[in-house]
PDB file of N, CA and C in Angstrom:
ATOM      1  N   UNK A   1       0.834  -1.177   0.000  1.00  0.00           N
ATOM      2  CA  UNK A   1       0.000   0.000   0.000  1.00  0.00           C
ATOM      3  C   UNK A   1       0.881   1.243   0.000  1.00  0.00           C
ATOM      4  N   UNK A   2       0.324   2.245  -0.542  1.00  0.00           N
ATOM      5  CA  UNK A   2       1.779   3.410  -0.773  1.00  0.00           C
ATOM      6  C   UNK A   2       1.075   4.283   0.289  1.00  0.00           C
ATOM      7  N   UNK A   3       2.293   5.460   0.908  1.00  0.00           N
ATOM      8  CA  UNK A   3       2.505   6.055   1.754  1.00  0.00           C
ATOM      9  C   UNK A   3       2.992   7.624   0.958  1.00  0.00           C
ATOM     10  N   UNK A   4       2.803   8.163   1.927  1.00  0.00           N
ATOM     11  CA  UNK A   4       3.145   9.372   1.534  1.00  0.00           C
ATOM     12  C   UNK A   4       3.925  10.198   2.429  1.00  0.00           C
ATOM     13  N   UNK A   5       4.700  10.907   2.014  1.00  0.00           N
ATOM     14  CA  UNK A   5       5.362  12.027   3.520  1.00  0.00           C
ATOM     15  C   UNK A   5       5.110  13.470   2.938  1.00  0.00           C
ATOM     16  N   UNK A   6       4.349  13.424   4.175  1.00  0.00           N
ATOM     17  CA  UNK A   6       3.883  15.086   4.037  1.00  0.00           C
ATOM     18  C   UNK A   6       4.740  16.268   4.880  1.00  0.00           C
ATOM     19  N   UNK A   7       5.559  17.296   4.380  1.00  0.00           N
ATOM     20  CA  UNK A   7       6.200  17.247   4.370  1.00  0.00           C
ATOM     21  C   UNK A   7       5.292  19.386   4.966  1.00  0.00           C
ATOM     22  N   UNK A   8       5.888  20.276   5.475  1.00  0.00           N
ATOM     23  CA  UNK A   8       5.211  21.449   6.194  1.00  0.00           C
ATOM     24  C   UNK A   8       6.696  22.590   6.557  1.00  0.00           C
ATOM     25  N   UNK A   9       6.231  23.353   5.452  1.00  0.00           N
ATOM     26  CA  UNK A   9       7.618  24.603   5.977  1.00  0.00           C
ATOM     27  C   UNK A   9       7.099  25.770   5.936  1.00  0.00           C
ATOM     28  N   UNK A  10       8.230  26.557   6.890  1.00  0.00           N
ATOM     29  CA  UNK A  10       7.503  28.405   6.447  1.00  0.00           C
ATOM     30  C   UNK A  10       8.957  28.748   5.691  1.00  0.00           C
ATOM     31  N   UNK A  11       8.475  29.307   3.985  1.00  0.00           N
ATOM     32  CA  UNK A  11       9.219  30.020   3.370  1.00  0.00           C
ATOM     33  C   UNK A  11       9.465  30.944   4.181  1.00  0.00           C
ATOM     34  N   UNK A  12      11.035  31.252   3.365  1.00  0.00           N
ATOM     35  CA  UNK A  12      11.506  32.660   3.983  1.00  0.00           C
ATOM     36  C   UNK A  12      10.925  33.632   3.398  1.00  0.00           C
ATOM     37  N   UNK A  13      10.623  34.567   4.163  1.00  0.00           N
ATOM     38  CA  UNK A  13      10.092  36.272   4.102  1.00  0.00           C
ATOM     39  C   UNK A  13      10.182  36.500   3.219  1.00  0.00           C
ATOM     40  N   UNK A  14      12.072  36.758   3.126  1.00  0.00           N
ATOM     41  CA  UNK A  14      12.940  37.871   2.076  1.00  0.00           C
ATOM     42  C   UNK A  14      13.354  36.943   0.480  1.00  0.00           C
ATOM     43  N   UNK A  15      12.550  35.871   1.172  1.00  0.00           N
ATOM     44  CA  UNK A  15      13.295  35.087  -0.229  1.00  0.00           C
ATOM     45  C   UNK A  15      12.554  35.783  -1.538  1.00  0.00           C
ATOM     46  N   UNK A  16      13.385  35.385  -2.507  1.00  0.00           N
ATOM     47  CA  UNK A  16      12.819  35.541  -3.913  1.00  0.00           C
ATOM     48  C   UNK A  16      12.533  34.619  -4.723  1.00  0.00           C
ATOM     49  N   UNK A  17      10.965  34.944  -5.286  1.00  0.00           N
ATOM     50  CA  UNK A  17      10.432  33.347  -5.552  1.00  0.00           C
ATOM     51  C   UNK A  17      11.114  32.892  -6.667  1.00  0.00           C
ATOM     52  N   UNK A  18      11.689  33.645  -7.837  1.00  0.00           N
ATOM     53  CA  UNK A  18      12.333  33.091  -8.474  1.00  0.00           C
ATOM     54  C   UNK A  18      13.388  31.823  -7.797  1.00  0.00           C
ATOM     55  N   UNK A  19      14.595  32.704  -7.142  1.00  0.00           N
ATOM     56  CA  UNK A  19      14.967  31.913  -6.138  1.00  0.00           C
ATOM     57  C   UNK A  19      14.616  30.432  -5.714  1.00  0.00           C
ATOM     58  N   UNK A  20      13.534  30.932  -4.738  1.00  0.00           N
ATOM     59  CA  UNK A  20      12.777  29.338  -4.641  1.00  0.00           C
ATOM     60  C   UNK A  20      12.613  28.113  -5.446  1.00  0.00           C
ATOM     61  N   UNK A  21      11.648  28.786  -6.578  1.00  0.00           N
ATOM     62  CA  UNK A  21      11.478  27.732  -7.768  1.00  0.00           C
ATOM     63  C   UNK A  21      12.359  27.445  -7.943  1.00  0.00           C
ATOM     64  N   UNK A  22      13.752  27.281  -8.247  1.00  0.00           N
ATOM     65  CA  UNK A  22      15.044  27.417  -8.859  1.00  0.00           C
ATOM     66  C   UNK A  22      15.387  26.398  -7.570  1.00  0.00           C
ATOM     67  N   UNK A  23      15.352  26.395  -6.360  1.00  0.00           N
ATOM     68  CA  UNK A  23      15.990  25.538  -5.936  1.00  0.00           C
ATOM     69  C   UNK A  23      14.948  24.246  -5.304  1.00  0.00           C
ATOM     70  N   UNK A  24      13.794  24.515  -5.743  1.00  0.00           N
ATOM     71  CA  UNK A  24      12.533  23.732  -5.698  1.00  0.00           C
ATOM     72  C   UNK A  24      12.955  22.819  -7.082  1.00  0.00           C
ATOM     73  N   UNK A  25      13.113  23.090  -8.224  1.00  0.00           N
ATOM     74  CA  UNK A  25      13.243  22.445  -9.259  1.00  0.00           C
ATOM     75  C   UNK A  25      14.630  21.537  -9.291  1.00  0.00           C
ATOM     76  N   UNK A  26      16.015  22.382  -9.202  1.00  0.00           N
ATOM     77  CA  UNK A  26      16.815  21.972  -8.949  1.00  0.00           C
ATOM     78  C   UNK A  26      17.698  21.091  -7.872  1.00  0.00           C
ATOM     79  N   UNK A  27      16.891  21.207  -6.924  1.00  0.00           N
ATOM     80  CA  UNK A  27      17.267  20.640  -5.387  1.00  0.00           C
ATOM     81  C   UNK A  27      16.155  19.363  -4.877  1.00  0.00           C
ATOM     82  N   UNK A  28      15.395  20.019  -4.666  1.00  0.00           N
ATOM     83  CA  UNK A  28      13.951  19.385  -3.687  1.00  0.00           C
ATOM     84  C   UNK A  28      13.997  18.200  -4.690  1.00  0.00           C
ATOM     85  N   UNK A  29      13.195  18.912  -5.940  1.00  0.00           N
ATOM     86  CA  UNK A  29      12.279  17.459  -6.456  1.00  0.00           C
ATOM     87  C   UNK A  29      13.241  16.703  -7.016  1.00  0.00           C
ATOM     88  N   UNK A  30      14.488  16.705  -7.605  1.00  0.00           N
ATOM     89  CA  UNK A  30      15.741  15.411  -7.956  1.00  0.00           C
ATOM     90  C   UNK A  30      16.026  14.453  -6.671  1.00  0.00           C
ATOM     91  N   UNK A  31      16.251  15.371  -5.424  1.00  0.00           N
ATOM     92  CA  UNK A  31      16.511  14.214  -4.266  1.00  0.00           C
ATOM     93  C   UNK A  31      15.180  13.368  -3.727  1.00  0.00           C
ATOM     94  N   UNK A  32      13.715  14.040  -4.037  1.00  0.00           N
ATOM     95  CA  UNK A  32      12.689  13.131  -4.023  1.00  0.00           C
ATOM     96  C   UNK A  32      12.355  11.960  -5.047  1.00  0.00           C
ATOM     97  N   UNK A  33      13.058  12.687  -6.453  1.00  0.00           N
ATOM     98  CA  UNK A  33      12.774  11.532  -7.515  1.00  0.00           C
ATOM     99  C   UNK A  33      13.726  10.101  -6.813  1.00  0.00           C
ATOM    100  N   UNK A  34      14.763  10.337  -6.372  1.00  0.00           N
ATOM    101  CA  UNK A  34      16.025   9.845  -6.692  1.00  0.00           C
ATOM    102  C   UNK A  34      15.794   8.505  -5.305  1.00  0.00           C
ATOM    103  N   UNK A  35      14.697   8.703  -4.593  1.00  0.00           N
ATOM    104  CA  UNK A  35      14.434   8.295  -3.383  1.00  0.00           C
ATOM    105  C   UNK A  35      13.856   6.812  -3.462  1.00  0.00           C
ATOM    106  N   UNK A  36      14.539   5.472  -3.157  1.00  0.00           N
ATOM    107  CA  UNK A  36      13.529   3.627  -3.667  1.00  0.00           C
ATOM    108  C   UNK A  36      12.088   4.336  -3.720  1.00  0.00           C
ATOM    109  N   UNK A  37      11.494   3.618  -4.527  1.00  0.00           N
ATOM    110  CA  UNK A  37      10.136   4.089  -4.405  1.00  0.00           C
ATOM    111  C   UNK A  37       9.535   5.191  -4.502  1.00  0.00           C
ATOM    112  N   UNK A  38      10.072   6.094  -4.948  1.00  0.00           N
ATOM    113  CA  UNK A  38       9.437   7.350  -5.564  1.00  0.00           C
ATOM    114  C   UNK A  38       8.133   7.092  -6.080  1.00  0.00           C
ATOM    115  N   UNK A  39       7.085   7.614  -5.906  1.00  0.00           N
ATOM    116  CA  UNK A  39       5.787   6.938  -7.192  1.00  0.00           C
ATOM    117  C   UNK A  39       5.685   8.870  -7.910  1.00  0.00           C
ATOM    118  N   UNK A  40       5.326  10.008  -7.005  1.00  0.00           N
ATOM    119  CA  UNK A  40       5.406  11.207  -7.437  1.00  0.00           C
ATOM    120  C   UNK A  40       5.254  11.936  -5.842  1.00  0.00           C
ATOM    121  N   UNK A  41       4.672  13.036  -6.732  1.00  0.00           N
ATOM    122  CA  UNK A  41       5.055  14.584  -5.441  1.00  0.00           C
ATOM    123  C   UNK A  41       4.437  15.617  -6.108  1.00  0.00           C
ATOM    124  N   UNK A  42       4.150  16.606  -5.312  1.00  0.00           N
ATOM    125  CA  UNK A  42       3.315  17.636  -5.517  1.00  0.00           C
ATOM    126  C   UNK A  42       4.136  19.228  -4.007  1.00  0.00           C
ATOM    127  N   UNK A  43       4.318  19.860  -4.712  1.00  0.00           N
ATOM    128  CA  UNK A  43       5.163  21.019  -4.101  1.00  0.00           C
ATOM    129  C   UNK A  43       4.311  22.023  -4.239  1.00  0.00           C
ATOM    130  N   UNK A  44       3.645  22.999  -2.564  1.00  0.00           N
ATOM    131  CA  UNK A  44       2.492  24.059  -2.495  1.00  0.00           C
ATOM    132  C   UNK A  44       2.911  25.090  -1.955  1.00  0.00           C
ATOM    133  N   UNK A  45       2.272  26.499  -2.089  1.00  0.00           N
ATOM    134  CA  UNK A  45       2.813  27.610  -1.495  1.00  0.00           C
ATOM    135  C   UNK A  45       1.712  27.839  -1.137  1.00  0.00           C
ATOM    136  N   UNK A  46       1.462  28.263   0.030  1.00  0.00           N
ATOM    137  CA  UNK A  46       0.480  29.071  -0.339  1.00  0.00           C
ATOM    138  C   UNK A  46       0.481  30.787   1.396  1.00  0.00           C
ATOM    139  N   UNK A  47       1.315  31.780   0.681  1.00  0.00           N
ATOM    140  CA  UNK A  47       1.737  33.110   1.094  1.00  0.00           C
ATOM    141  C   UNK A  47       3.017  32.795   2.709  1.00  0.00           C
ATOM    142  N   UNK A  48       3.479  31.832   1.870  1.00  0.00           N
ATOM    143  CA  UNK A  48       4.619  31.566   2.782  1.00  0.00           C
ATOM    144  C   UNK A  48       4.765  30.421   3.580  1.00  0.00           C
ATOM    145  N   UNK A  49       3.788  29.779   3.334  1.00  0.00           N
ATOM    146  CA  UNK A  49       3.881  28.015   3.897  1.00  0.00           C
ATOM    147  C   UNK A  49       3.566  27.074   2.960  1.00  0.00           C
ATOM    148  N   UNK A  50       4.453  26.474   2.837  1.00  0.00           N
ATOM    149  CA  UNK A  50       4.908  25.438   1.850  1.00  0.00           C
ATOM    150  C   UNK A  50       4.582  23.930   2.302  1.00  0.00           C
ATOM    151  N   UNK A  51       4.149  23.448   1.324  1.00  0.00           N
ATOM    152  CA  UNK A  51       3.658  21.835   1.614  1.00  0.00           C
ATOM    153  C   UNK A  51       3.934  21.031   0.687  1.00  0.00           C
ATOM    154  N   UNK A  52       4.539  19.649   0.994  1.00  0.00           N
ATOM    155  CA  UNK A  52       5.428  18.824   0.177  1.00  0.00           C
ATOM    156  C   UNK A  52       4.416  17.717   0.428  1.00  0.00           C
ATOM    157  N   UNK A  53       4.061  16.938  -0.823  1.00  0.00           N
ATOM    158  CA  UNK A  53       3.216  15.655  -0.201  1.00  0.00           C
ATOM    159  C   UNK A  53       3.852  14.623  -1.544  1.00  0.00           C
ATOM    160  N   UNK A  54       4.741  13.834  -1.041  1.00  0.00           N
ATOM    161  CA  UNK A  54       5.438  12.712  -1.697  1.00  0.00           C
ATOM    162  C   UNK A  54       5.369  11.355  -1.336  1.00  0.00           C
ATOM    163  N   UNK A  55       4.587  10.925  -2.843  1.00  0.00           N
ATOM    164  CA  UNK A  55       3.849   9.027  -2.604  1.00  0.00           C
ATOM    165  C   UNK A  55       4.985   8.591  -2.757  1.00  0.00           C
ATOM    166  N   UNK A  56       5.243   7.315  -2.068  1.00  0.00           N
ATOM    167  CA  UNK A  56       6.301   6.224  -2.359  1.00  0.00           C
ATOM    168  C   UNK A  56       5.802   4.561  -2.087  1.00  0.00           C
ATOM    169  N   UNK A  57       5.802   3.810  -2.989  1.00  0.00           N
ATOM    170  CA  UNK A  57       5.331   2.749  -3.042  1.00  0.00           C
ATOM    171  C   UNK A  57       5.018   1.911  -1.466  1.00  0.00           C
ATOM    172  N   UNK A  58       6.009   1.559  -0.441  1.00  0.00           N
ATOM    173  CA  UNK A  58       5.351   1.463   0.653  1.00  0.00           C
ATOM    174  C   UNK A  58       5.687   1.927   2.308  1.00  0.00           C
ATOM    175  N   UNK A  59       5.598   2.065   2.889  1.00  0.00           N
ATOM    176  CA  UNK A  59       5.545   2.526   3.944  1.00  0.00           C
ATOM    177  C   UNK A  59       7.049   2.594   4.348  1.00  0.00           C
ATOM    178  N   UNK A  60       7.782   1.351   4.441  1.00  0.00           N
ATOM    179  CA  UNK A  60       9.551   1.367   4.593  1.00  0.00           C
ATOM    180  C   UNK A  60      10.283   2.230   4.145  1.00  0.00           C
ATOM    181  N   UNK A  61       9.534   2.824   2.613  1.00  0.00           N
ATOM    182  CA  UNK A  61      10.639   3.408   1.313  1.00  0.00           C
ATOM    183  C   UNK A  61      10.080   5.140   1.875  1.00  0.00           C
ATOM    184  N   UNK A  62       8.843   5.116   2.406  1.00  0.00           N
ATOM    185  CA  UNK A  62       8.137   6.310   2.635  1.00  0.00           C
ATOM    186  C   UNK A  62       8.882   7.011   4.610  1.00  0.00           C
ATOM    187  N   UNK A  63       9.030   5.934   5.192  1.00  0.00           N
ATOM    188  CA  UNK A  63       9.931   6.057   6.574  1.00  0.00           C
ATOM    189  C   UNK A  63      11.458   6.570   6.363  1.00  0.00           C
ATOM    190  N   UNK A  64      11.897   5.681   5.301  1.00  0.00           N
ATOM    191  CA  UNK A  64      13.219   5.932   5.289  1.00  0.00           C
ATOM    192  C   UNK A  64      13.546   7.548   4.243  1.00  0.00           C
ATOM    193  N   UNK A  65      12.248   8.012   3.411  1.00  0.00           N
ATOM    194  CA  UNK A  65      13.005   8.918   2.732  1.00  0.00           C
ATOM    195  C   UNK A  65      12.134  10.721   3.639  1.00  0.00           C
ATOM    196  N   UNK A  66      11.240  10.142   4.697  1.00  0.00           N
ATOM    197  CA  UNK A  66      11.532  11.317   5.698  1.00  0.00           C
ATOM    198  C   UNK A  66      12.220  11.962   6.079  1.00  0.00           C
ATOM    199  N   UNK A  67      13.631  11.042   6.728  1.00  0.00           N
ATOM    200  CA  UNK A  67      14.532  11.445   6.968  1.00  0.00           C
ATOM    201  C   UNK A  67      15.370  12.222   5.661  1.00  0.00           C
ATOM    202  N   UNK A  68      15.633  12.087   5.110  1.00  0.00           N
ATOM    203  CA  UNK A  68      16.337  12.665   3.958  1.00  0.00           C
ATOM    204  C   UNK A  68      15.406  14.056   3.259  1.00  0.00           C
ATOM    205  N   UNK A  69      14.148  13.622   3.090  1.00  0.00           N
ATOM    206  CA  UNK A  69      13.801  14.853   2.327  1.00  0.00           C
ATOM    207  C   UNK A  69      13.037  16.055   3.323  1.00  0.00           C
ATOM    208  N   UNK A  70      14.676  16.724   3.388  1.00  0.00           N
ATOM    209  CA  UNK A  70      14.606  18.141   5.031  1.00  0.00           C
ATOM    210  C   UNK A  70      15.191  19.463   3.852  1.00  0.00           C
ATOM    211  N   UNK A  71      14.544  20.345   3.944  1.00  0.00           N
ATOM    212  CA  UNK A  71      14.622  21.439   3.149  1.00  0.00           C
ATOM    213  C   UNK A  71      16.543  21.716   3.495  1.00  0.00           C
ATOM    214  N   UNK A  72      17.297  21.927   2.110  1.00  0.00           N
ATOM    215  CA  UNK A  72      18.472  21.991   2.159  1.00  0.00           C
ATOM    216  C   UNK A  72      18.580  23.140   3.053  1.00  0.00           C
ATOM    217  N   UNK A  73      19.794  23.701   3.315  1.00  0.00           N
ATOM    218  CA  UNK A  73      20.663  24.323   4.157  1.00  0.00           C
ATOM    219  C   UNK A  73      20.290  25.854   2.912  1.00  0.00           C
ATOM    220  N   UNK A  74      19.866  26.459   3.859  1.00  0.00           N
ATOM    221  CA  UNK A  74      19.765  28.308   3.427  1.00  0.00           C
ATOM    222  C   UNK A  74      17.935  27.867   2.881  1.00  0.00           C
ATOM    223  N   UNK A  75      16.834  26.911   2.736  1.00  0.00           N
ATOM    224  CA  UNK A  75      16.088  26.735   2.375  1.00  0.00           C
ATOM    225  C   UNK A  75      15.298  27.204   3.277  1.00  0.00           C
ATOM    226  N   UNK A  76      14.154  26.798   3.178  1.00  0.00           N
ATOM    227  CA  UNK A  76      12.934  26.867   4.366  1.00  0.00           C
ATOM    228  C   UNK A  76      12.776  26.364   5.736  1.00  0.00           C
ATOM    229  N   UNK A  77      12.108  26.880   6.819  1.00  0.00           N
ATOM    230  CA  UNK A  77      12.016  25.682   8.052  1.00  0.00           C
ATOM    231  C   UNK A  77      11.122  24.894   8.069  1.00  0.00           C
ATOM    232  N   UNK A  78      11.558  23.802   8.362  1.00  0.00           N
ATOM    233  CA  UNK A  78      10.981  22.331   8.672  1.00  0.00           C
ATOM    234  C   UNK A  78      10.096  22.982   9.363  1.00  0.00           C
ATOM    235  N   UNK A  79       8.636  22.631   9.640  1.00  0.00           N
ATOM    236  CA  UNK A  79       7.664  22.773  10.398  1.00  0.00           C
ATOM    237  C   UNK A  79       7.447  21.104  11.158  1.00  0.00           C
ATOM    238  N   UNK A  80       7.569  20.069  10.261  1.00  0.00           N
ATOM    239  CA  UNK A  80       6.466  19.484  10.195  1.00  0.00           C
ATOM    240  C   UNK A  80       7.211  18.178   9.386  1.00  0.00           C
ATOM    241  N   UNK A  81       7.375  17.032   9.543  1.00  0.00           N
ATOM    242  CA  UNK A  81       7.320  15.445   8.603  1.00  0.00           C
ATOM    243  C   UNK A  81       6.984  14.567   9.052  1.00  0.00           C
ATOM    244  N   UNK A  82       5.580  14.034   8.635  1.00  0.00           N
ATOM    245  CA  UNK A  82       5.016  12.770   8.717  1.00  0.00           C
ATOM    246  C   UNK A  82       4.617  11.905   7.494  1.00  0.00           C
ATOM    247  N   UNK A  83       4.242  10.454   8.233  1.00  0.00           N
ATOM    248  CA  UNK A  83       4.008   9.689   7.170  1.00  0.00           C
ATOM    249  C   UNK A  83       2.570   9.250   7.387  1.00  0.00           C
ATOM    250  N   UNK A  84       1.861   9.444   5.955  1.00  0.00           N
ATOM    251  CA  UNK A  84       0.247   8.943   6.552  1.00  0.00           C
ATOM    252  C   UNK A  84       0.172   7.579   5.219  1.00  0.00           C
ATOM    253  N   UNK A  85      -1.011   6.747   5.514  1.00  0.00           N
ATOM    254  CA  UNK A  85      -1.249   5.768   4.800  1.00  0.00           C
ATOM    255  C   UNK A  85      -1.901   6.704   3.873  1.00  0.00           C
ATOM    256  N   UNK A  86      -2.023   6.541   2.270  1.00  0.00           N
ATOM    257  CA  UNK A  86      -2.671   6.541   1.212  1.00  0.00           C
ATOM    258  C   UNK A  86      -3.668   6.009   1.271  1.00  0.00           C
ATOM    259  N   UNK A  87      -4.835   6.377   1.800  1.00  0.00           N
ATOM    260  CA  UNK A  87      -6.272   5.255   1.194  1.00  0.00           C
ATOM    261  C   UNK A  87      -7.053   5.854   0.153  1.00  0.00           C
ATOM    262  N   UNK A  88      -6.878   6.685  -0.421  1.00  0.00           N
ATOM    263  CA  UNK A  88      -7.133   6.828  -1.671  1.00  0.00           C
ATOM    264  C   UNK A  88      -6.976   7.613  -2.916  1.00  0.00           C
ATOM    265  N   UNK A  89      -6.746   7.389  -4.208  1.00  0.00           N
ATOM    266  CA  UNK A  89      -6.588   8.649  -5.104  1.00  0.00           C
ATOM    267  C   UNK A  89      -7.507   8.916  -6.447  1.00  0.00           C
ATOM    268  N   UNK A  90      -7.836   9.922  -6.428  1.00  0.00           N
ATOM    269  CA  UNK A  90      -8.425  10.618  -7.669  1.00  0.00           C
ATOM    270  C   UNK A  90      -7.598  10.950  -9.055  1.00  0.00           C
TER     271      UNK A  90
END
């Protein structure tokens, strides 16, 4: 059954969203692809809090890539990483 890690930050203030995207594209989503079990991911803003919600085939591959997917160094703050069961998708 796939899992997901939902993932909760507060962008920085002063950042510049160009900026962001740029290391959202380049950073974030390669070390999520790159993760056993990747299935996908979905990356949210919404006026300075950011939400990461990344499926991975099952719960082990979804535990172990918590740990790893932590907003890089000069990025956003961690609020927030958990893992919930998937029971269903549209």
């Amino acid at each position: 059954m796939a899992h997901a890690v939902v993932l909760r930050v507060k962008l920085p203030g002063t950042g510049d969203t160009a900026e962001g995207l740029q290391m959202l594209n380049e950073v974030v989503v390669p070390q999520a692809k790159s993760q056993p079990g990747f299935q996908r991911g979905a990356w949210m803003n919404n006026d300075g809090n950011g939400l990461g919600v990344v499926i991975f085939d099952t719960e082990e591959n979804a535990q172990a890539a918590k740990d790893v997917l932590k907003p890089p160094p000069g990025g956003p703050e961690l609020v927030s990483a958990d893992v919930y069961e998937v029971g269903a998708e549209a």
